[in-house]
PDB file of N, CA and C in Angstrom:
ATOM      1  N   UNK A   1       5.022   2.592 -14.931  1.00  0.00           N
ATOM      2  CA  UNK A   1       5.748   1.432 -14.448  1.00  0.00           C
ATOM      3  C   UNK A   1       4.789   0.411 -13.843  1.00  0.00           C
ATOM      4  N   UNK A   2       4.051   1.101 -13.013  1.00  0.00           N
ATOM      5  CA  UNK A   2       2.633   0.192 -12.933  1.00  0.00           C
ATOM      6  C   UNK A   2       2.051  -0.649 -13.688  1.00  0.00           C
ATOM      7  N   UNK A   3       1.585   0.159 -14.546  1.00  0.00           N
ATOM      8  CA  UNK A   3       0.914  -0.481 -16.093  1.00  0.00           C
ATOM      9  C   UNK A   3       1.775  -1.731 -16.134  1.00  0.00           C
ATOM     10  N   UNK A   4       3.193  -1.950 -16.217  1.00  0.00           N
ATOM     11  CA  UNK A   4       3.415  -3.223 -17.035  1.00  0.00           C
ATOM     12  C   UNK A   4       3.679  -4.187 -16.413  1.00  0.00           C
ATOM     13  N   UNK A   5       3.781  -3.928 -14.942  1.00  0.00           N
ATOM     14  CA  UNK A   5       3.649  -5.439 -14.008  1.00  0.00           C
ATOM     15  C   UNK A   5       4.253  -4.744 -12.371  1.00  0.00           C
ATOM     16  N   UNK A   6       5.239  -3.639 -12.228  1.00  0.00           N
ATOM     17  CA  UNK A   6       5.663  -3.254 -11.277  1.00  0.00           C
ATOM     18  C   UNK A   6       4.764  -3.483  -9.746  1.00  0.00           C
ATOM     19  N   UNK A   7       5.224  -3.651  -8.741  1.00  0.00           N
ATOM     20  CA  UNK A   7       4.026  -3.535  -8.155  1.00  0.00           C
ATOM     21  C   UNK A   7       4.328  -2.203  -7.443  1.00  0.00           C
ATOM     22  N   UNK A   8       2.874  -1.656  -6.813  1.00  0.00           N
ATOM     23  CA  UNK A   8       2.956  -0.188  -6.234  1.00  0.00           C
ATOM     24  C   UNK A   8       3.659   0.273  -5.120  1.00  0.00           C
ATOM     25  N   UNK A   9       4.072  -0.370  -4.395  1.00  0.00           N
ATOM     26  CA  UNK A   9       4.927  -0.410  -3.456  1.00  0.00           C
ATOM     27  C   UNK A   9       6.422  -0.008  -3.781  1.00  0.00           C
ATOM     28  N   UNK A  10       7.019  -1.145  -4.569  1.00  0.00           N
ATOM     29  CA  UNK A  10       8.337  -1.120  -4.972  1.00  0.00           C
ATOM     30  C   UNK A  10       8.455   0.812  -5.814  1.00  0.00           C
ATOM     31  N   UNK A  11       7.661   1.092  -6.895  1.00  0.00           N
ATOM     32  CA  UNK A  11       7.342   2.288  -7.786  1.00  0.00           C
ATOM     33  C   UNK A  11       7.449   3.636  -6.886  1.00  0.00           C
ATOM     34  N   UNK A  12       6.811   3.780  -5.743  1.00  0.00           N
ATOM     35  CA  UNK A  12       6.440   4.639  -4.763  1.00  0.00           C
ATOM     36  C   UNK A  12       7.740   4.406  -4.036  1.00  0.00           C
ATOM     37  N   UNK A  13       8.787   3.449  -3.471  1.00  0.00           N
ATOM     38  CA  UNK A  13       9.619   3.685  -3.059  1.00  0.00           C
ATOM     39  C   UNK A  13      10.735   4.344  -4.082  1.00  0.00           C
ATOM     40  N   UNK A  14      10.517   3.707  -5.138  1.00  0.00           N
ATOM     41  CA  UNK A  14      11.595   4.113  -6.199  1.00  0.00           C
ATOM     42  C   UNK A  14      11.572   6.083  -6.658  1.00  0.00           C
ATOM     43  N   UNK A  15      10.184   6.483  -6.677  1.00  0.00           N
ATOM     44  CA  UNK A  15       9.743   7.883  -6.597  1.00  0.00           C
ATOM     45  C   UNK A  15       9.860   8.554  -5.769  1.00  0.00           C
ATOM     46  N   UNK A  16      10.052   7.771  -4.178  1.00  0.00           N
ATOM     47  CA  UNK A  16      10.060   8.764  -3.119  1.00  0.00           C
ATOM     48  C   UNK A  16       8.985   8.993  -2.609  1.00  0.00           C
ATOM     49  N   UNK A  17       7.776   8.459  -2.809  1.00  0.00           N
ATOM     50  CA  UNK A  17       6.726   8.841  -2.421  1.00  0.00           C
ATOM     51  C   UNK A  17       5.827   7.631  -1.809  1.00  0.00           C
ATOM     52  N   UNK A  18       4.998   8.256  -1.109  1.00  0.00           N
ATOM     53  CA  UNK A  18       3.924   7.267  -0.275  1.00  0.00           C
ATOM     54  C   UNK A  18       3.670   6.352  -1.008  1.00  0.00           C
ATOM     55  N   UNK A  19       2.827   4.862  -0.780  1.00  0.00           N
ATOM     56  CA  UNK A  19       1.756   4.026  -1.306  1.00  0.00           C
ATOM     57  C   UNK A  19       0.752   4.518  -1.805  1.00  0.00           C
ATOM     58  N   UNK A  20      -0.063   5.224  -0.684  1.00  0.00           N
ATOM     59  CA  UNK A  20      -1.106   6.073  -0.866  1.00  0.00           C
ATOM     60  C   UNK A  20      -1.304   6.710  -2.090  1.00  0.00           C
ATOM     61  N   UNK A  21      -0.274   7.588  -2.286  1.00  0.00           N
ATOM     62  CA  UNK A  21      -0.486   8.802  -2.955  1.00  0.00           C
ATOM     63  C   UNK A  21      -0.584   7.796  -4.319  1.00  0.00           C
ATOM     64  N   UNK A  22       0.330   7.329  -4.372  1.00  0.00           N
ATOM     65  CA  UNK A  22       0.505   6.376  -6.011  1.00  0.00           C
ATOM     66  C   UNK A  22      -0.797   5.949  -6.194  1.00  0.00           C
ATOM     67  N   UNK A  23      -1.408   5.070  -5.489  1.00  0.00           N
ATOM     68  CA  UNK A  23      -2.523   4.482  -5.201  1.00  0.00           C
ATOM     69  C   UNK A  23      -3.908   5.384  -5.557  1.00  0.00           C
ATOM     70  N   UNK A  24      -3.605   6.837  -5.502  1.00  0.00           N
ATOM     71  CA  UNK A  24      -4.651   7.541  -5.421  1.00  0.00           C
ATOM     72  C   UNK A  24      -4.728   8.162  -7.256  1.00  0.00           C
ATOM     73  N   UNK A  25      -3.159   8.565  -7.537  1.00  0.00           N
ATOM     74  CA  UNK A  25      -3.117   8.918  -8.194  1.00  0.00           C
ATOM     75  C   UNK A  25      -3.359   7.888  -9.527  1.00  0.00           C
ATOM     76  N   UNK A  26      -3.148   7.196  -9.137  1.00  0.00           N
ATOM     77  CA  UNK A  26      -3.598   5.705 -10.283  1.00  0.00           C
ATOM     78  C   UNK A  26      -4.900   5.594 -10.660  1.00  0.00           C
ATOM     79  N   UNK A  27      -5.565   6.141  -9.647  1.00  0.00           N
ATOM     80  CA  UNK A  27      -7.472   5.884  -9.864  1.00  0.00           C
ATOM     81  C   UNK A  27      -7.838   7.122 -10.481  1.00  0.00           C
ATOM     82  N   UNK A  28      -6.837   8.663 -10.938  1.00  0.00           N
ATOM     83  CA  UNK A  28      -7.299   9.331 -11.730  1.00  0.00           C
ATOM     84  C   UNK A  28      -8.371  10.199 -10.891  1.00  0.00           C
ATOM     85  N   UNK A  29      -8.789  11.816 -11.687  1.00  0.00           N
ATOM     86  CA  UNK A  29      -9.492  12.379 -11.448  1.00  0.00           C
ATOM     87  C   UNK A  29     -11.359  11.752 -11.257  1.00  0.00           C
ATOM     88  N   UNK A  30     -11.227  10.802 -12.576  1.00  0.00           N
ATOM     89  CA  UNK A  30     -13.074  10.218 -12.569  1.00  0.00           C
ATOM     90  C   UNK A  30     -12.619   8.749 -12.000  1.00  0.00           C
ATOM     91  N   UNK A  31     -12.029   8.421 -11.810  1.00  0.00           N
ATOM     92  CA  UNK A  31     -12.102   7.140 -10.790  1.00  0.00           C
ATOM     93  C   UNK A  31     -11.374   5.754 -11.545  1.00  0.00           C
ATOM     94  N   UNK A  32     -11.166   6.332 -12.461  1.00  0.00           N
ATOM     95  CA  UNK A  32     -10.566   5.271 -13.687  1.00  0.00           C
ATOM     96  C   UNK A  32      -9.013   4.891 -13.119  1.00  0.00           C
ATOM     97  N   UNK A  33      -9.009   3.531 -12.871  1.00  0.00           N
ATOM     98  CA  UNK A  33      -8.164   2.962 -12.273  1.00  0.00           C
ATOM     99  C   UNK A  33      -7.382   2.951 -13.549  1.00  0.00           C
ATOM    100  N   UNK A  34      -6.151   3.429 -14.093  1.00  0.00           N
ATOM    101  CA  UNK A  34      -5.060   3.591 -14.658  1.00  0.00           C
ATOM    102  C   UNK A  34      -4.520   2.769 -14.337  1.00  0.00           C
ATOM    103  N   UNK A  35      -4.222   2.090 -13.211  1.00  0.00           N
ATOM    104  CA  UNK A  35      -2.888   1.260 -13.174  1.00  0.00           C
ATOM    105  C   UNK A  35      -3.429  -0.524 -13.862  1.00  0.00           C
ATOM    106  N   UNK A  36      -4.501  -0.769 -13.971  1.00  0.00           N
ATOM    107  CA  UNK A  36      -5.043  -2.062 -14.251  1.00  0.00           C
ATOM    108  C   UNK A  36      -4.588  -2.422 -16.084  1.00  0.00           C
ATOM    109  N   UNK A  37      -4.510  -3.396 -15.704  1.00  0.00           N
ATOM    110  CA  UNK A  37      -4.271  -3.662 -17.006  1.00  0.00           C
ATOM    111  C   UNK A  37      -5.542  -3.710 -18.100  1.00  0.00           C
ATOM    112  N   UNK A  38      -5.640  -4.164 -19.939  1.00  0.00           N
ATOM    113  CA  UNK A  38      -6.438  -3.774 -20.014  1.00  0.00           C
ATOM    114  C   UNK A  38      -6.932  -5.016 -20.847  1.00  0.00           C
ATOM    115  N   UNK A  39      -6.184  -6.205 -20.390  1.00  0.00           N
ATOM    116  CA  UNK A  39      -6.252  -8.069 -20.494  1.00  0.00           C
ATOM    117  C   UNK A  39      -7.248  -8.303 -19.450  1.00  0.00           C
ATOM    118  N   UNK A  40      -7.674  -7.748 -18.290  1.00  0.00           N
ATOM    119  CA  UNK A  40      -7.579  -8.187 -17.106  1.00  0.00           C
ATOM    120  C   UNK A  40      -9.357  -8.662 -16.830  1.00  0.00           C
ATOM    121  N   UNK A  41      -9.141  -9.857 -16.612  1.00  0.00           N
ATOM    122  CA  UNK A  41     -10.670 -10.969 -16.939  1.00  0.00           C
ATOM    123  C   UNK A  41     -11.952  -9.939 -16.025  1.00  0.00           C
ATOM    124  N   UNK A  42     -12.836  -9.846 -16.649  1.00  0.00           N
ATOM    125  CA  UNK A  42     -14.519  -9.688 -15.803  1.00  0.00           C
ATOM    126  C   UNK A  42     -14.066  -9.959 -13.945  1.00  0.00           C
ATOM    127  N   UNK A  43     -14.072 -11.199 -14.266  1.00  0.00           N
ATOM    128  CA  UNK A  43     -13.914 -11.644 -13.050  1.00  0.00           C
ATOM    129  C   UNK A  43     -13.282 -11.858 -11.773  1.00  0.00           C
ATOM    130  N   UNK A  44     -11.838 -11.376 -12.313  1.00  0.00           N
ATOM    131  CA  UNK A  44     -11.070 -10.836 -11.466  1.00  0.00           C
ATOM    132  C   UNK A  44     -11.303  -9.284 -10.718  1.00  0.00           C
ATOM    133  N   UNK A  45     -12.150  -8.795 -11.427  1.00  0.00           N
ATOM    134  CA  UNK A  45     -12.431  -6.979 -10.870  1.00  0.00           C
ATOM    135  C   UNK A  45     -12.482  -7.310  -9.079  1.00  0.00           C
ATOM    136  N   UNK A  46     -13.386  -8.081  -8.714  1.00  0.00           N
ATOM    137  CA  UNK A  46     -13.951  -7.943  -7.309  1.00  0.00           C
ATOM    138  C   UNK A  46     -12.255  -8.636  -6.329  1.00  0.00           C
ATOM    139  N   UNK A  47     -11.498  -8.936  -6.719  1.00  0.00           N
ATOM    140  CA  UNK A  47     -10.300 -10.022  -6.157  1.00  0.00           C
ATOM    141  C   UNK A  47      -9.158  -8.927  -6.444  1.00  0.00           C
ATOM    142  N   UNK A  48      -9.214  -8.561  -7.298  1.00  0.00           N
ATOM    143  CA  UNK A  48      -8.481  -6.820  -7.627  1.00  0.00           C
ATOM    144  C   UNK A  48      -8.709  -5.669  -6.930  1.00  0.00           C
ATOM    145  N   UNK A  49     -10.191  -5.325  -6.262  1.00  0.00           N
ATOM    146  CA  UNK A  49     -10.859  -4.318  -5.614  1.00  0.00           C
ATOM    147  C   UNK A  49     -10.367  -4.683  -4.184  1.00  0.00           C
ATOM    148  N   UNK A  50     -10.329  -5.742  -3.548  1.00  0.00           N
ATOM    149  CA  UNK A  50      -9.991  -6.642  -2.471  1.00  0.00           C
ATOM    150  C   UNK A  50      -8.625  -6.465  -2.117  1.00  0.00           C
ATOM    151  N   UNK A  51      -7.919  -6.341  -3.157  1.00  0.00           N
ATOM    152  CA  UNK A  51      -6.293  -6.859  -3.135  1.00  0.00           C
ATOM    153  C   UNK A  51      -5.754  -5.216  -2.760  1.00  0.00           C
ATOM    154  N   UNK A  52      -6.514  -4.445  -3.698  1.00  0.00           N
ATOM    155  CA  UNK A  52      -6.521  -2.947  -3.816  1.00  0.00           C
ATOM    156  C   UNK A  52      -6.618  -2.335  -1.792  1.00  0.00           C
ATOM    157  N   UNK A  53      -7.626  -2.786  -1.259  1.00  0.00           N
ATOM    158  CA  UNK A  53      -8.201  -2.647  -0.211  1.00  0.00           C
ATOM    159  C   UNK A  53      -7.265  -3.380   0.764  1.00  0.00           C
ATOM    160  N   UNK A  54      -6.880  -4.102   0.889  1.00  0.00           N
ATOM    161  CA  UNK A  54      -6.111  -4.750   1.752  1.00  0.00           C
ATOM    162  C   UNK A  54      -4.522  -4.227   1.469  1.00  0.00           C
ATOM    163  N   UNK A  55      -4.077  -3.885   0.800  1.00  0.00           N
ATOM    164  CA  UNK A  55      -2.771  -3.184   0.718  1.00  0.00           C
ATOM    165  C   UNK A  55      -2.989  -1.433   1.071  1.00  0.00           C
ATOM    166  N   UNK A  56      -4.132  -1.220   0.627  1.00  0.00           N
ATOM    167  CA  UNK A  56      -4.070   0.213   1.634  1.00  0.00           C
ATOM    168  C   UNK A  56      -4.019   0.157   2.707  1.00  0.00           C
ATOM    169  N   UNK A  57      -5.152  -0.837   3.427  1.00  0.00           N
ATOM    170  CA  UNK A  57      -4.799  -1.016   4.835  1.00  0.00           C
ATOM    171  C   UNK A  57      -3.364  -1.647   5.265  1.00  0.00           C
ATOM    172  N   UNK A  58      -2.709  -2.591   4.608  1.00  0.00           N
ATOM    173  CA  UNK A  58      -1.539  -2.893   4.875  1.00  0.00           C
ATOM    174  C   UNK A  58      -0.699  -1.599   5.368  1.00  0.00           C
ATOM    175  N   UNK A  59      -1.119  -0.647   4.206  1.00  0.00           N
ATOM    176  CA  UNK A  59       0.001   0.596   3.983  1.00  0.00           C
ATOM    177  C   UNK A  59      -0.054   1.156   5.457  1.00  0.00           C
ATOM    178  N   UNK A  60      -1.094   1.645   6.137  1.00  0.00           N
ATOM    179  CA  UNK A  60      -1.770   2.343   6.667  1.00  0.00           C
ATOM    180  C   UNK A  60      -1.261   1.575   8.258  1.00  0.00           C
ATOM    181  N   UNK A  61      -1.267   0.007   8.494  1.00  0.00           N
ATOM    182  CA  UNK A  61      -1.025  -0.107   9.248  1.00  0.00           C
ATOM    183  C   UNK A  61       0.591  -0.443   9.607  1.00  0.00           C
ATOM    184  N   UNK A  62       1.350  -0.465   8.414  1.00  0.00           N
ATOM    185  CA  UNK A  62       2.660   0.027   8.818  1.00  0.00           C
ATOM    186  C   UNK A  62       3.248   0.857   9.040  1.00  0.00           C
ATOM    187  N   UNK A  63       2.448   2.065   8.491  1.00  0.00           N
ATOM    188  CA  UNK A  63       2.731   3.460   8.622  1.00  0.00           C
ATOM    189  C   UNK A  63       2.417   3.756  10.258  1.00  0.00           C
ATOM    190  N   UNK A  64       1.006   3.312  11.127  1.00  0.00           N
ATOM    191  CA  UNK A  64       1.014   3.048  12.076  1.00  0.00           C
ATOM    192  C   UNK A  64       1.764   2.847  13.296  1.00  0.00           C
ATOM    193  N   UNK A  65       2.459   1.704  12.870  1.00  0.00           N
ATOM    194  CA  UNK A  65       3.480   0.414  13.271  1.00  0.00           C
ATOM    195  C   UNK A  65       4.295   1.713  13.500  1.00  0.00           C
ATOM    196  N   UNK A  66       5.108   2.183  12.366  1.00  0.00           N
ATOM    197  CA  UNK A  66       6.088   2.757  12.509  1.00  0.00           C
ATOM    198  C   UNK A  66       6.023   3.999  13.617  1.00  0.00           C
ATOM    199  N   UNK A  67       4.938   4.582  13.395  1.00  0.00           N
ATOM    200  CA  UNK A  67       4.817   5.654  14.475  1.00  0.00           C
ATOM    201  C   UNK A  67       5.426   5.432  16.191  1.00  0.00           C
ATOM    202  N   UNK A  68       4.401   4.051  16.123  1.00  0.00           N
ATOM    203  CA  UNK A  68       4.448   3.815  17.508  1.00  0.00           C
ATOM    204  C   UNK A  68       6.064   3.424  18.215  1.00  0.00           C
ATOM    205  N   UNK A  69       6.524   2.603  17.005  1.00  0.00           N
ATOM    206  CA  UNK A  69       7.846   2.367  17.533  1.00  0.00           C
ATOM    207  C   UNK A  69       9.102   3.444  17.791  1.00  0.00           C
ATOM    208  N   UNK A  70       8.107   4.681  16.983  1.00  0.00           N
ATOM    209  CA  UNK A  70       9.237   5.978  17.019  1.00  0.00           C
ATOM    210  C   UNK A  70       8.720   6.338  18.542  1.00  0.00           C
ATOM    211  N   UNK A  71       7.557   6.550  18.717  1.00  0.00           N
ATOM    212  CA  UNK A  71       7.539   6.946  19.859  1.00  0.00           C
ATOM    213  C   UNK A  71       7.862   6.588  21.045  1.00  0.00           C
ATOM    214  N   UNK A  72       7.734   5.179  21.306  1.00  0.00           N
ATOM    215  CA  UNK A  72       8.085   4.387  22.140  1.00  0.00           C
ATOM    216  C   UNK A  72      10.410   4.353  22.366  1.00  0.00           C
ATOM    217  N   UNK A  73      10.849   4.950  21.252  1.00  0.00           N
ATOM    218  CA  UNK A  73      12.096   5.139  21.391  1.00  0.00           C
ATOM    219  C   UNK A  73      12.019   7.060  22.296  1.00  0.00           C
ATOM    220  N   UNK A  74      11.060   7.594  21.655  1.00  0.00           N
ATOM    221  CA  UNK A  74      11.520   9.050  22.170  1.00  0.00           C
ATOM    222  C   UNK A  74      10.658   8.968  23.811  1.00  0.00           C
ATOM    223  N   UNK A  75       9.901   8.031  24.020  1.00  0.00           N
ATOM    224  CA  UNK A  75       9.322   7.718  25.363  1.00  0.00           C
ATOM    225  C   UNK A  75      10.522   7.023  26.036  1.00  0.00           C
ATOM    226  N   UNK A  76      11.643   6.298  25.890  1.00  0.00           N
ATOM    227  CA  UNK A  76      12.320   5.642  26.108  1.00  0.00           C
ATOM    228  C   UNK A  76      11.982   4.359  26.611  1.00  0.00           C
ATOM    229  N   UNK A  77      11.305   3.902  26.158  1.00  0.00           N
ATOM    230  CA  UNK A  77      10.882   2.430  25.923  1.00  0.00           C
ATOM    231  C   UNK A  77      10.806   1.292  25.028  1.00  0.00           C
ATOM    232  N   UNK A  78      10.601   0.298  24.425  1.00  0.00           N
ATOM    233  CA  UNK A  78      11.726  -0.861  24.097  1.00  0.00           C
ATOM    234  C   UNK A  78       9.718  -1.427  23.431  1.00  0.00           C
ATOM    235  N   UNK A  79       9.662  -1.825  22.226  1.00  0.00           N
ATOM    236  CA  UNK A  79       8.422  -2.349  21.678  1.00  0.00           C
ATOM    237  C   UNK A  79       8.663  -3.553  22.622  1.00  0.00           C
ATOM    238  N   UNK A  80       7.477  -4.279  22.852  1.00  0.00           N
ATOM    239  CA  UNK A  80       7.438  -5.512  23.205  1.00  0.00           C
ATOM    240  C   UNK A  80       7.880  -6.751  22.645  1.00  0.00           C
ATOM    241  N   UNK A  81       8.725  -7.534  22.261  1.00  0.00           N
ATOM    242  CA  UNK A  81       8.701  -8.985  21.215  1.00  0.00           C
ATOM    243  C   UNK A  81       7.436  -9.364  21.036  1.00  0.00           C
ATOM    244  N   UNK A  82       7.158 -10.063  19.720  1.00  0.00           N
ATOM    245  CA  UNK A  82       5.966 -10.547  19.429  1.00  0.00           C
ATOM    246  C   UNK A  82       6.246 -11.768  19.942  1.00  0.00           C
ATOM    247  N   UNK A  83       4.928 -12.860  20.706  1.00  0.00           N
ATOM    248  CA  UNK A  83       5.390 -14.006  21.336  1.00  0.00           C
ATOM    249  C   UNK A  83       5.067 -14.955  20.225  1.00  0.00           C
ATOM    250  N   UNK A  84       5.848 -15.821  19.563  1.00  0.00           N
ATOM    251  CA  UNK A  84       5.966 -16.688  18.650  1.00  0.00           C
ATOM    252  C   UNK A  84       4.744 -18.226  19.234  1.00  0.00           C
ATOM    253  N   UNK A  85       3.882 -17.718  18.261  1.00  0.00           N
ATOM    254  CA  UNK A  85       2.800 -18.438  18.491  1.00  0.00           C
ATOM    255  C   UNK A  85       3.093 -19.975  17.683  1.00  0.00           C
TER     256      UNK A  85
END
């Protein structure tokens, strides 16, 4: 589903399963990124590797996010509002 435009996020919710794992499992045993298309210009690789990298961390820091706000309910405490800059 990847392969033909899906993005990894939406796929991994639809499976039930992490970002991560999709993410991992896409790059294959030798490192061969499976999910890339096989149109996909020279030059885009490094803006792809980037995009790749910044949505793990995305993943990673919502997964985060979420922790804290669970805890902060079983602490009985209230997240802070973000102050609208």
């Amino acid at each position: 589903m990847v392969g033909i435009g899906r993005p990894v996020p939406a796929v991994a919710e639809e499976l039930e399963i992490g970002s991560g794992l999709l993410y991992r499992w896409l790059k294959g045993p030798q490192g061969a990124d499976l999910g890339r298309k096989a149109d996909e210009a020279v030059g885009e690789e490094a803006a792809a590797a980037e995009i790749r990298s910044l949505r793990g961390e995305n993943t990673q820091l919502r997964l985060e996010n979420d922790i804290l706000k669970k805890a902060a309910v079983i602490l009985g405490t209230r997240p802070q509002p973000r102050d609208a800059k």
